[in-house]
Protein backbone atom coordinates (compact mmCIF):
# COMPACT_ATOMS: atom_id res chain seq x y z
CA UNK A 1 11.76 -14.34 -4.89
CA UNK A 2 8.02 -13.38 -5.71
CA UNK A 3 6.43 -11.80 -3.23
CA UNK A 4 3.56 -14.03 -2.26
CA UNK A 5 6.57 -16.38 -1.14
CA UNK A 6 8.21 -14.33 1.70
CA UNK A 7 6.78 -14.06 5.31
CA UNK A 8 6.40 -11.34 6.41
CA UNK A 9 9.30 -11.26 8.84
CA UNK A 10 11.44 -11.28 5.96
CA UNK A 11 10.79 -8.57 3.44
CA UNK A 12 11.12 -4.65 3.97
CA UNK A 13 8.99 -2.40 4.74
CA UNK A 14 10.64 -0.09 1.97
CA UNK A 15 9.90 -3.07 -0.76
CA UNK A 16 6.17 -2.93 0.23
CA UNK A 17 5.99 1.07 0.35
CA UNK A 18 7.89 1.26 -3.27
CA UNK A 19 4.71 -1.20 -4.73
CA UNK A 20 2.00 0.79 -2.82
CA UNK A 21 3.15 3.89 -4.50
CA UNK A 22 3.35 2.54 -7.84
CA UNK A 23 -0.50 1.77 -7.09
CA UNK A 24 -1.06 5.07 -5.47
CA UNK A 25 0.78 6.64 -8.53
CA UNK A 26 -0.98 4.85 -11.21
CA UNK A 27 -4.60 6.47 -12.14
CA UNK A 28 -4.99 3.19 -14.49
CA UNK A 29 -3.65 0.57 -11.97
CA UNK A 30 -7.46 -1.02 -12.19
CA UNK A 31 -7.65 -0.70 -15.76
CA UNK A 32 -4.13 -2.69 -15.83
CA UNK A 33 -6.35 -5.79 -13.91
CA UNK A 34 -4.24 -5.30 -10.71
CA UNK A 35 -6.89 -3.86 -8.48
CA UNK A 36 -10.78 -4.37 -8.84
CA UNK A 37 -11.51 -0.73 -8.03
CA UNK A 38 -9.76 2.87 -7.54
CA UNK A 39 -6.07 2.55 -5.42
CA UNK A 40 -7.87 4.80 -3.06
CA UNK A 41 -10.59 2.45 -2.19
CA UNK A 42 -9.33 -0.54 -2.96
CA UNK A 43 -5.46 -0.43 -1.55
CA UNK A 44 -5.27 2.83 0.38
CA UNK A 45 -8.21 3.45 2.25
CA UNK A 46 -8.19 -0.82 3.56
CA UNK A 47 -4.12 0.12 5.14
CA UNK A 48 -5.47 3.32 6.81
CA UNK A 49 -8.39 1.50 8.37
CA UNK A 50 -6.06 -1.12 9.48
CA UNK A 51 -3.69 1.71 10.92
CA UNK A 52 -6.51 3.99 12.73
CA UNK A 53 -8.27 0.96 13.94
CA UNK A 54 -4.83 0.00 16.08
CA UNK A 55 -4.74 3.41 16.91
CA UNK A 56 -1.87 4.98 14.80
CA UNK A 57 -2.27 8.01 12.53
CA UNK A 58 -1.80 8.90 8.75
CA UNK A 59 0.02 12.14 8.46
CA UNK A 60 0.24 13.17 4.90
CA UNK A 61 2.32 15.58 3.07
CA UNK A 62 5.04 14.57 5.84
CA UNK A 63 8.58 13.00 5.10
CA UNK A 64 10.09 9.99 6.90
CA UNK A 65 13.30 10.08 8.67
């Protein structure tokens, strides 16, 4: 399945983290034509506004369990 054909309620979490690191990863990811912009600014910093603006927090340099 592509992607922009799953709800939400149907895809992992892990699937999702996997692509935003191969964005976060990728210092040529707009030069590739798959964001308009930096990862920071354009994929990164929109998810941690999201995330602070519901009140949760964006520890960094921290594993998941």
């Amino acid at each position: 399945y592509a992607l922009g054909f799953l709800d939400c309620k149907d895809i992992s979490a892990r699937c999702m983290l996997t692509i935003f690191q191969f964005f976060a990863t990728k210092t040529d990811a707009s030069v590739l034509r798959m964001l308009n912009g930096s990862p920071a600014e354009r994929l990164l910093k929109p998810i941690t506004d999201y995330i602070e603006a519901k009140g949760g927090r964006i520890h960094t340099r921290q594993g998941c369990k």
